[in-house]
Protein backbone atom coordinates (compact mmCIF):
# COMPACT_ATOMS: atom_id res chain seq x y z
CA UNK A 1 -4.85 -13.65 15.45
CA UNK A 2 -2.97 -16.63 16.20
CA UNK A 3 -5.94 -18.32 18.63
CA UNK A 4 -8.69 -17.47 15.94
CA UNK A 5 -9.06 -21.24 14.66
CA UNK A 6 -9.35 -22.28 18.61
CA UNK A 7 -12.18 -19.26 18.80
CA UNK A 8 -13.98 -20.31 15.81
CA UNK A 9 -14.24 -23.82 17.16
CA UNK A 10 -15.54 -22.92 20.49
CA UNK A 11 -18.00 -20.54 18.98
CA UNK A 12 -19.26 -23.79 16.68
CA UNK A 13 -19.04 -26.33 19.54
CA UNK A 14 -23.27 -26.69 19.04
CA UNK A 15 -22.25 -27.98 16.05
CA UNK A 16 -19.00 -29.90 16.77
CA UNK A 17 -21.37 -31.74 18.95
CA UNK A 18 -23.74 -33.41 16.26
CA UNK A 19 -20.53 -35.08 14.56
CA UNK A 20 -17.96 -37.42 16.28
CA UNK A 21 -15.75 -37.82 13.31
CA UNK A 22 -15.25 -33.95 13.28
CA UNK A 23 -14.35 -34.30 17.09
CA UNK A 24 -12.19 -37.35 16.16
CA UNK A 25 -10.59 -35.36 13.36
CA UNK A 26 -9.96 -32.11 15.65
CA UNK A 27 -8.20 -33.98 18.61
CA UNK A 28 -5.83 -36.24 15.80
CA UNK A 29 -5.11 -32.84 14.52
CA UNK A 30 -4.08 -31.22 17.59
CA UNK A 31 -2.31 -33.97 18.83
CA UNK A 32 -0.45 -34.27 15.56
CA UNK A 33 0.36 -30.43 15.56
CA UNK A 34 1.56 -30.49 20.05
CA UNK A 35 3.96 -33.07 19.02
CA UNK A 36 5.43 -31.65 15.97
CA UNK A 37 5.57 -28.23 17.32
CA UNK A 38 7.00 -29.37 20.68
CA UNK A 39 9.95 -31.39 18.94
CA UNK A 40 10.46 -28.55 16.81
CA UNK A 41 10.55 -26.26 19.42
CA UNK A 42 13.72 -28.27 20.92
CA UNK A 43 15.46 -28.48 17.50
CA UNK A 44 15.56 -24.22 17.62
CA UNK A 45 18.33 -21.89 18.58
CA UNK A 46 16.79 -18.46 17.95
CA UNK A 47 14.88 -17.31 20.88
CA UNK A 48 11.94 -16.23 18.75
CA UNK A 49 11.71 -19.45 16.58
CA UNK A 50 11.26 -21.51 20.12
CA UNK A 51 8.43 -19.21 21.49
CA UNK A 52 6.33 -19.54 18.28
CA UNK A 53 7.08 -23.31 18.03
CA UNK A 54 5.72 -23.24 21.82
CA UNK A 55 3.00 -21.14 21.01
CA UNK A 56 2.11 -22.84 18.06
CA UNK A 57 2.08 -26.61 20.54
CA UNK A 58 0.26 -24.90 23.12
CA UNK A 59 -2.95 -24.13 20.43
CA UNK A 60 -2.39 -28.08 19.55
CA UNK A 61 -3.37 -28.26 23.42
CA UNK A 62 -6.01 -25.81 22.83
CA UNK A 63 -7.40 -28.27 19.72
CA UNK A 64 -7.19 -31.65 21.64
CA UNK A 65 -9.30 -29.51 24.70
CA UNK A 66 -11.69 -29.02 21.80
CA UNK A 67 -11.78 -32.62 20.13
CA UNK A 68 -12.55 -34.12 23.90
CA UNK A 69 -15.64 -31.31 23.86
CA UNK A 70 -13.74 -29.86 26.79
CA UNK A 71 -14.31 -25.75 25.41
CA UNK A 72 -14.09 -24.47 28.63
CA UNK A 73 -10.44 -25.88 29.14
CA UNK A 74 -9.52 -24.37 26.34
CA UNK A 75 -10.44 -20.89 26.48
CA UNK A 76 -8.56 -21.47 29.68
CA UNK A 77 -5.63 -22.95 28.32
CA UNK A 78 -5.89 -19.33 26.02
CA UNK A 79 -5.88 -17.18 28.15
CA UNK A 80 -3.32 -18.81 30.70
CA UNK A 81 -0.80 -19.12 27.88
CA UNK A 82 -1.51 -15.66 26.64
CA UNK A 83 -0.18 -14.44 30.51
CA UNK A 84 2.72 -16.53 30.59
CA UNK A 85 4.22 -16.14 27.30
């Protein structure tokens, strides 16, 4: 459930395609929520509160793949971090 918003925007990337704002928005949106999740992340003490800031900076990854139209990469990036978490 967490990687359904990176899903739904690879399964709308015909779409995604026709508008470069919504690109533009999508990347400043994922960059916004790698950074804040990543500093977050190094702020924790609690094991489970630093995997699910991680998690949660890895699907900003996932959302800047998408913004540069690069869907491939990011089912990638899914399914790597889905091994190695």
């Amino acid at each position: 459930m967490v990687t359904a918003g990176a899903y739904l925007l690879v399964r709308i990337s015909p779409l995604l395609e026709y508008s470069s704002t919504a690109l533009i928005l999508i990347l400043c949106v994922g960059s916004l929520t790698a950074l804040f999740a990543a500093l977050m992340a190094l702020t924790q003490n609690d094991i489970k509160k630093i995997i699910a800031y991680s998690t949660m900076s890895q699907l900003g990854y996932t959302f800047i793949a998408c913004g540069i139209s690069q869907y491939d990469l990011a089912i990638f990036h899914i399914v790597n971090h889905g091994f190695f978490v």
